[in-house]
Each structure stands twice: as C-alpha cells, then as structure tokens.
C-alpha atoms as a PDB file:
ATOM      1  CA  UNK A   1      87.424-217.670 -45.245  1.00  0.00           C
ATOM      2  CA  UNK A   2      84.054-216.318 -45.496  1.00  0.00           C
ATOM      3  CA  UNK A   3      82.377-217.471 -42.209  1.00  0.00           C
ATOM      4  CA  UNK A   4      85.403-217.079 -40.278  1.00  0.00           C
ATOM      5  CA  UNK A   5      86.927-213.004 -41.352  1.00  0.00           C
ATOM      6  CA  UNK A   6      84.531-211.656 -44.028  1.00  0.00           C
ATOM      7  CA  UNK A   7      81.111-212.382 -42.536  1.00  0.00           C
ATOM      8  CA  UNK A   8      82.758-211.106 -38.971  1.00  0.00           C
ATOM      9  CA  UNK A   9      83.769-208.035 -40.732  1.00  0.00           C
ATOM     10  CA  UNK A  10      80.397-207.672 -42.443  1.00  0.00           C
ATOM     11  CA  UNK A  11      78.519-208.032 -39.488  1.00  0.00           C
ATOM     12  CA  UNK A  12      80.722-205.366 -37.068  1.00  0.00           C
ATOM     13  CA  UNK A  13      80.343-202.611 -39.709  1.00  0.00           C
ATOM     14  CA  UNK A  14      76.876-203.409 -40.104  1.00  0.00           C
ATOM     15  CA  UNK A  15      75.968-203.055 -36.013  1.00  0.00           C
ATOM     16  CA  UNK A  16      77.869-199.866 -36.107  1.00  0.00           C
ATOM     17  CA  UNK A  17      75.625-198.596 -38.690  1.00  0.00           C
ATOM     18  CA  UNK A  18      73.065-200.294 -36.260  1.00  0.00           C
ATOM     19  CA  UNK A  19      73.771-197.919 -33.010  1.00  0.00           C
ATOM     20  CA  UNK A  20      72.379-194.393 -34.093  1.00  0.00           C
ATOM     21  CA  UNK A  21      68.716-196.092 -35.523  1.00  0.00           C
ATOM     22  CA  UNK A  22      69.149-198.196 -32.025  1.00  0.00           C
ATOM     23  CA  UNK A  23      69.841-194.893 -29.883  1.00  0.00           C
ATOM     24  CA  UNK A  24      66.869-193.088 -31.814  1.00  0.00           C
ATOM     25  CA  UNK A  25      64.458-196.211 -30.935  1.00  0.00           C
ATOM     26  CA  UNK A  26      65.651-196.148 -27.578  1.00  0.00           C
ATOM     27  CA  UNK A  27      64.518-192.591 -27.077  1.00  0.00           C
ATOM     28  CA  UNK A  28      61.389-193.021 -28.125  1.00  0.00           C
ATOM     29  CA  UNK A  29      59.799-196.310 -26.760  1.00  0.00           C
ATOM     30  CA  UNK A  30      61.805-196.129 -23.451  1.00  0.00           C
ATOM     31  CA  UNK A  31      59.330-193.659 -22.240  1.00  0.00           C
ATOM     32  CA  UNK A  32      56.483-195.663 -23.271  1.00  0.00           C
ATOM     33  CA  UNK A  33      57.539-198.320 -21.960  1.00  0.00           C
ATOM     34  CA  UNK A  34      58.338-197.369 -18.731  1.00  0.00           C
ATOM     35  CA  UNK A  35      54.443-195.387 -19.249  1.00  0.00           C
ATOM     36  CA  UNK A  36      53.067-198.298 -19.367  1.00  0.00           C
ATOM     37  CA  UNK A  37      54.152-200.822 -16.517  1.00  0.00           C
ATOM     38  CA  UNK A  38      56.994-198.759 -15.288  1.00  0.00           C
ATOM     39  CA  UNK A  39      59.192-201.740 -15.503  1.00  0.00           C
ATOM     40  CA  UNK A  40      62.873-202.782 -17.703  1.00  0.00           C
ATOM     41  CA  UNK A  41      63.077-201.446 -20.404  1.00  0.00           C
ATOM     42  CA  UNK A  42      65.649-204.532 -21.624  1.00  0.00           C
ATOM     43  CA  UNK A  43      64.682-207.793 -21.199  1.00  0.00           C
ATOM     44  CA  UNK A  44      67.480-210.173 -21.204  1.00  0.00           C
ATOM     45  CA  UNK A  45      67.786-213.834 -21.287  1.00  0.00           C
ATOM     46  CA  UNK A  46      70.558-216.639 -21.242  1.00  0.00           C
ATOM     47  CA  UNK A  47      70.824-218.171 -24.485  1.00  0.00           C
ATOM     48  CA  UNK A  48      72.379-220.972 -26.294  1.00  0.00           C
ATOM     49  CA  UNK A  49      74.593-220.015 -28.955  1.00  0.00           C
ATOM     50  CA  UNK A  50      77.394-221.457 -31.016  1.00  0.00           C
ATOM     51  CA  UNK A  51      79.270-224.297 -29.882  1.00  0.00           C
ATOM     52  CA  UNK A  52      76.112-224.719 -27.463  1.00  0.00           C
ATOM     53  CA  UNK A  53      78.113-221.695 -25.189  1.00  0.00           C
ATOM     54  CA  UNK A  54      75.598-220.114 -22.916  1.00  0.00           C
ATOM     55  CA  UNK A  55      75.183-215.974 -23.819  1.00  0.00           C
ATOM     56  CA  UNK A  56      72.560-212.793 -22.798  1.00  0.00           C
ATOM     57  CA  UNK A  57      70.954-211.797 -25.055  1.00  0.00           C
ATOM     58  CA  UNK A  58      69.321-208.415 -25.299  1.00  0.00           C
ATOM     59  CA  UNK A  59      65.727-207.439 -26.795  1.00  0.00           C
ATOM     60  CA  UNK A  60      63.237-204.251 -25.884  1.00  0.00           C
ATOM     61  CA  UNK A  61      61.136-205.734 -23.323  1.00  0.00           C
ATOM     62  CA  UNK A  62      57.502-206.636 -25.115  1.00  0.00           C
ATOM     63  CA  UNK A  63      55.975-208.457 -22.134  1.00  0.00           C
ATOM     64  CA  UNK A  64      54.788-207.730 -18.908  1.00  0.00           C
ATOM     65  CA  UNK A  65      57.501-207.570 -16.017  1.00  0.00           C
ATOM     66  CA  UNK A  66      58.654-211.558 -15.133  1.00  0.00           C
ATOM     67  CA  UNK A  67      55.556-213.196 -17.651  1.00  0.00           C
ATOM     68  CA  UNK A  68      56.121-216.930 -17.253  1.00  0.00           C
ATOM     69  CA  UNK A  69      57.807-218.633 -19.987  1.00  0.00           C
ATOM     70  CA  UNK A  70      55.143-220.655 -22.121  1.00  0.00           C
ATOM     71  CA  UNK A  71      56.271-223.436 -24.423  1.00  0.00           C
ATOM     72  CA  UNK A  72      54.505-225.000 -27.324  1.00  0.00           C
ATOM     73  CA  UNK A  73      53.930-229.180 -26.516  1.00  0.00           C
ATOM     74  CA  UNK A  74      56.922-229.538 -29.165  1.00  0.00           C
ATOM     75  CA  UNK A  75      59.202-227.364 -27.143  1.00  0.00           C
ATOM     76  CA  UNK A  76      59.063-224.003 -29.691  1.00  0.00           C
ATOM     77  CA  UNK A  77      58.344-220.682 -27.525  1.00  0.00           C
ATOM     78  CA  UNK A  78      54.303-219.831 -27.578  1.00  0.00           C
ATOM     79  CA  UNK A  79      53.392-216.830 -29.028  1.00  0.00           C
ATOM     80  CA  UNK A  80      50.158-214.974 -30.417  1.00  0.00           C
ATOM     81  CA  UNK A  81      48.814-211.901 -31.164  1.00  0.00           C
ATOM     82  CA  UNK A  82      45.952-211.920 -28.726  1.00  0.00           C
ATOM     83  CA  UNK A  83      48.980-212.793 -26.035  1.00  0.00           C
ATOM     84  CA  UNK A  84      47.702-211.590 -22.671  1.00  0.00           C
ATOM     85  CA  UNK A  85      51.422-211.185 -21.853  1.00  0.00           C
ATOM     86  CA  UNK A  86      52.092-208.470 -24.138  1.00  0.00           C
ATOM     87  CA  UNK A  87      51.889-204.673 -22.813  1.00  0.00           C
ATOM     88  CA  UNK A  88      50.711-202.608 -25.911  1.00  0.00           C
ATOM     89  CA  UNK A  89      53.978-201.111 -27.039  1.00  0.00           C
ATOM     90  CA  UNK A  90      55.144-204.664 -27.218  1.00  0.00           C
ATOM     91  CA  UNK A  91      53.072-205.688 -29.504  1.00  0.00           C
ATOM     92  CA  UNK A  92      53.952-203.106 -32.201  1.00  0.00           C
ATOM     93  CA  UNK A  93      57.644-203.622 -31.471  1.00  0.00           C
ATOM     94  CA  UNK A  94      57.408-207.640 -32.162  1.00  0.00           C
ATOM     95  CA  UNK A  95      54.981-207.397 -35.132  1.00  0.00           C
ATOM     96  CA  UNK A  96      58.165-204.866 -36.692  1.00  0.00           C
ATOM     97  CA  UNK A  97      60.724-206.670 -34.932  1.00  0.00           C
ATOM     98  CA  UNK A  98      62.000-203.746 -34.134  1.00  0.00           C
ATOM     99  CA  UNK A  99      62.601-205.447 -30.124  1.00  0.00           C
ATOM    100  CA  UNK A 100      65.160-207.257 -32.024  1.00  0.00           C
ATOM    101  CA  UNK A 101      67.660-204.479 -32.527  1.00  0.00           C
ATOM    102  CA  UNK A 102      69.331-204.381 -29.368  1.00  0.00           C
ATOM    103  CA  UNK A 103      70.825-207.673 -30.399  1.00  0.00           C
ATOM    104  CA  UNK A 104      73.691-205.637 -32.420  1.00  0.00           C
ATOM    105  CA  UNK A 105      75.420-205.982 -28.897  1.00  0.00           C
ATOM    106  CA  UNK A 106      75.675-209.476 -28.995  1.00  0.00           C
ATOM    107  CA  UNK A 107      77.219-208.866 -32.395  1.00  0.00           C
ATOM    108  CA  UNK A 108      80.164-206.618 -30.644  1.00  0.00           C
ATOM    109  CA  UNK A 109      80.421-209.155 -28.027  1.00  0.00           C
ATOM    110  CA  UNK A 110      81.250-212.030 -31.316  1.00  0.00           C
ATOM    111  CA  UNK A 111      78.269-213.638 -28.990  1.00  0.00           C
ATOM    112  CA  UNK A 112      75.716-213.400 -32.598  1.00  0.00           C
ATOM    113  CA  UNK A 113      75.615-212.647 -36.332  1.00  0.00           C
ATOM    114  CA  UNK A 114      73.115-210.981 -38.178  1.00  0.00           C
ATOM    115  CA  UNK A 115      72.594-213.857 -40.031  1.00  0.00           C
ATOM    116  CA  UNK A 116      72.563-217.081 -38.404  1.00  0.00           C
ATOM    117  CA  UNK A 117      70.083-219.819 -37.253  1.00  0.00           C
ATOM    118  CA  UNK A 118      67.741-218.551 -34.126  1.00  0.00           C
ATOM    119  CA  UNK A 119      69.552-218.789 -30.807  1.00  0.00           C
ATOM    120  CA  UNK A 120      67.554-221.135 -28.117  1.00  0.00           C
ATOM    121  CA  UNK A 121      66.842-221.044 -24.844  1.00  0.00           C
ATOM    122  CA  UNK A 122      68.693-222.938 -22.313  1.00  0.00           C
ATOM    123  CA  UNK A 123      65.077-225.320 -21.239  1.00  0.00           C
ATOM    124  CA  UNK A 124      64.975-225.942 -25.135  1.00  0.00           C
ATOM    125  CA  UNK A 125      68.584-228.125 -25.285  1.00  0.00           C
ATOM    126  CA  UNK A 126      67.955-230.920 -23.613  1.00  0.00           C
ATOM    127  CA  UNK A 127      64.547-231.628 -26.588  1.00  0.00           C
ATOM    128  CA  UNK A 128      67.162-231.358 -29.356  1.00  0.00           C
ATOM    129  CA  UNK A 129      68.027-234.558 -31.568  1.00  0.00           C
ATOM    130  CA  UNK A 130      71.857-235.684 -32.227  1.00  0.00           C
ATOM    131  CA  UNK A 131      70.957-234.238 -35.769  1.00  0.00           C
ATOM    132  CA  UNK A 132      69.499-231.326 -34.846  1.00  0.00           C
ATOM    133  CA  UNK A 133      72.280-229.842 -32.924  1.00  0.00           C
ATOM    134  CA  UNK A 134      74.231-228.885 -36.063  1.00  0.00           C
ATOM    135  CA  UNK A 135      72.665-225.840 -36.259  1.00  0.00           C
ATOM    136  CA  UNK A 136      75.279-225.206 -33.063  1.00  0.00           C
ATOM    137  CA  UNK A 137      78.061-224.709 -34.676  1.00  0.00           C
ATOM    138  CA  UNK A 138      77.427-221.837 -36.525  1.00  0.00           C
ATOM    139  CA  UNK A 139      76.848-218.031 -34.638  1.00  0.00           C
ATOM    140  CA  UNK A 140      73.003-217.867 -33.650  1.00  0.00           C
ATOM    141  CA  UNK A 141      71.856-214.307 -35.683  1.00  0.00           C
ATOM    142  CA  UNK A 142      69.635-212.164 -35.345  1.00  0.00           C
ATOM    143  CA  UNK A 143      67.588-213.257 -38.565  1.00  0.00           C
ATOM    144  CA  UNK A 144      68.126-216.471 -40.587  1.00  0.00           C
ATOM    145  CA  UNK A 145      66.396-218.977 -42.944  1.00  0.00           C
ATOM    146  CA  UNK A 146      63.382-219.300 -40.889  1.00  0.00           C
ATOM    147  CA  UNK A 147      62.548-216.026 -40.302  1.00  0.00           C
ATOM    148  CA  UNK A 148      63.173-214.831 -43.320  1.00  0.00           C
ATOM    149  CA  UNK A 149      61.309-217.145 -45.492  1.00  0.00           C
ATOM    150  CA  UNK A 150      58.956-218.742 -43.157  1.00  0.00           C
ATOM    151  CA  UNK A 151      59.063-216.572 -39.565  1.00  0.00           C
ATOM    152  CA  UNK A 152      56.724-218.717 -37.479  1.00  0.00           C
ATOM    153  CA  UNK A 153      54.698-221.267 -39.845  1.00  0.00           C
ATOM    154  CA  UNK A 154      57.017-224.216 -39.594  1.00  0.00           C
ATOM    155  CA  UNK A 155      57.426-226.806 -37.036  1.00  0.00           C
ATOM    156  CA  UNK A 156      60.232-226.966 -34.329  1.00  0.00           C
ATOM    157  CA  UNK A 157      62.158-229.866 -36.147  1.00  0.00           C
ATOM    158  CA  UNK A 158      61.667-228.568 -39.835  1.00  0.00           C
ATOM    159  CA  UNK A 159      62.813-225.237 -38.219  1.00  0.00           C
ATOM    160  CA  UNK A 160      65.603-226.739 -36.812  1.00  0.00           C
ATOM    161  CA  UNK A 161      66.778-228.868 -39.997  1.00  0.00           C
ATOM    162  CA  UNK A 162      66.586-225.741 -41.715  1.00  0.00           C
ATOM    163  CA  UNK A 163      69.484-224.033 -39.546  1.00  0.00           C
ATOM    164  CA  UNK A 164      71.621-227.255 -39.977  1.00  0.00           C
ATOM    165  CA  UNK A 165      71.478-227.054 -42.907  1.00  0.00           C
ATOM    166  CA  UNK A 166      72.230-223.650 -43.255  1.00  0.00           C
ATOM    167  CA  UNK A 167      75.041-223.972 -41.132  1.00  0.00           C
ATOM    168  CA  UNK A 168      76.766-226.839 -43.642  1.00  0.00           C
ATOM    169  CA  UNK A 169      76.011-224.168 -46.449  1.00  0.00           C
ATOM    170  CA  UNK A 170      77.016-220.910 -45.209  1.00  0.00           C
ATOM    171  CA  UNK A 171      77.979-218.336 -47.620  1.00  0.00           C
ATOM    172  CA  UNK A 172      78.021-214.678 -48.392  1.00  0.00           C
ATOM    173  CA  UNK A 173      75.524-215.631 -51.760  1.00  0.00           C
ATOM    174  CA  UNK A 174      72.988-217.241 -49.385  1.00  0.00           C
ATOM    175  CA  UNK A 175      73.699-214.573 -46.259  1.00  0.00           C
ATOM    176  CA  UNK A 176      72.795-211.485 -48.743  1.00  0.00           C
ATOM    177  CA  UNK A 177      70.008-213.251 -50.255  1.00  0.00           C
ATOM    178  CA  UNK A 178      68.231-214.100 -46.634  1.00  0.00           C
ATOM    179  CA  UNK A 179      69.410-210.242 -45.437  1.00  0.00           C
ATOM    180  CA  UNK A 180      67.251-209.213 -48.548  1.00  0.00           C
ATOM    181  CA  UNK A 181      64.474-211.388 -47.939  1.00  0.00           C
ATOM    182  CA  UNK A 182      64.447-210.219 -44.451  1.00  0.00           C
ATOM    183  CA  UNK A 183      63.434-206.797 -45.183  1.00  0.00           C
ATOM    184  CA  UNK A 184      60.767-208.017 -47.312  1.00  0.00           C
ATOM    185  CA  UNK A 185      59.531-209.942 -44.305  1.00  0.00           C
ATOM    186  CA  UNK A 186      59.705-207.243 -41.871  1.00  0.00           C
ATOM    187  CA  UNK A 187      57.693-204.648 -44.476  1.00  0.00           C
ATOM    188  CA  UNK A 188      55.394-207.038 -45.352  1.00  0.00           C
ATOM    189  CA  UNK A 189      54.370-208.726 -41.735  1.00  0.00           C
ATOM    190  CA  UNK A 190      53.151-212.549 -41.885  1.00  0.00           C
ATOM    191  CA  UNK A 191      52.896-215.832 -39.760  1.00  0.00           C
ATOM    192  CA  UNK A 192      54.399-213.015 -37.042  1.00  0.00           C
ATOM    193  CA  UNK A 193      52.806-215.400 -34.332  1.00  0.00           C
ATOM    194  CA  UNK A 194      52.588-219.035 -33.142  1.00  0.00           C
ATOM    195  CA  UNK A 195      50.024-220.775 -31.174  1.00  0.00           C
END
C-alpha cells in the first residue's frame, strides 16, 4: 500500500511544494548560465527507469554545451571537481545539487520519486548483472541510499546492491529516514565527486 498510493501521494505534494523554490532558482542561474556559454539552460538525457522503461530526465545544465560522456572503467559516470567540462555556475549547482531540482517534473510525469535508487543511463544497461537489475523495479528518485549515506565513495556494484536492496525493503520508515539524511548530505558537502 505504501509504495504503490502513499509514497505517490507523498511525492506529488512534495514537487508541488518543489515548483516556487524551482521557479526562484530558475530566475536566477538562467541568466548566468546563458552569461556564461550562452547555451541550454536544461540539459536532458534518456534514462532508464523502473521496469527498465526509457524516460528524460531534466537537470540545470552544469557542463559545457554537448561535453562527451566520460565513463569510469567500471561503467559509473566520471566526475571531479577539477572537471574541465564544468562551466563555473555548474560547479556550484552540482556541489549543492541544486541542478537536481528540475527532476520534480519527472515526479508529475510518475517517470521518478524523490526517493528511489539513481536512474542510469541507457550505455550503462547492457554492464548490469542478472542481480543487479532489481534495483529496476522500483521508481528511480531523485535521492536514495547512495546518495544519501555514501554520494560518490562506493563502487558501481556495491552502489548497485544497495538500490536492490532498497527496492525489496521499501518503506515510508526507511524513505523519511534517507529524506532526512539527505539534507544532512546536501548541507554538509562530501565525496561530491568521482574519479
């Protein structure tokens, strides 16, 4: 009952409460970015989600326009804080996650949940295990285990066996104590970046 009506319901009052701070962030970095590189200021990108269905997702753009995709050798997406494919603005907005936000969309489209294991990319499938695709049949959110406790220390298969088994213990005790946790996180910055 939980995962199916009151974490739904949770999560659409929640992105409504979402779409003023959203609007507010929108005002204010869209001119920067645009400053900056005059490109996007979304940056969207086909995702795998639950039931391994393929969705956009949306995010503040924090890279240069059309940076190549780099992947870690064991398949995780690269990232770093001296990341030459970062404009300047984007590099506040991922340290806060703050790039994040626009993801309460996906939530309105029943495409994400605000808590939930990491959506992938569609070139990161086909490197899954059997086992590891559990973590599919759950919504993908916008923070989960991982990020909350760990954000980018962990390997891409302890990562991964972490949203399994999140997804085969789901609750409303363990959603409000990772929602929690996640502001902690975001206040305190750490492990924001993987090389």
């Amino acid at each position: 009952m939980y995962e199916n009506y009151i974490k739904r319901t949770i999560d659409i009052v929640l992105a409504s409460l979402c779409l003023v701070p959203l609007g507010i962030l929108l005002l204010v970095v869209s001119p920067l970015i645009k400053k900056e590189d005059g490109g996007k200021v979304f940056y969207m990108s086909d995702r795998i989600g639950k039931d391994c269905k393929i969705y956009r997702m949306y995010k503040i753009r924090t890279m240069v326009e059309n940076a190549p995709n780099i992947l870690n050798h064991d398949g995780s997406t690269y990232n770093a804080e001296n990341d030459i494919r970062q404009t300047k603005i984007g590099k506040f907005l991922r340290k806060t996650s703050l790039d994040e936000l626009p993801q309460v969309l996906n939530i309105f489209r029943n495409e994400m949940s605000f808590i939930g294991p990491r959506p992938i990319m569609k070139e990161q499938l086909n490197s899954f295990t059997t086992e590891e695709l559990g973590k599919m049949k759950v919504l993908p959110g916008i923070t989960g285990y991982n990020q909350a406790y760990h954000r980018n220390k962990l390997g891409n298969h302890e990562e991964r066996m972490n949203d399994v088994w999140y997804a085969n213990h789901i609750s409303f005790k363990l959603d409000l104590k990772i929602f929690l946790r996640t502001i902690w996180t975001v206040l305190h910055p750490s492990n924001v970046y993987r090389n």
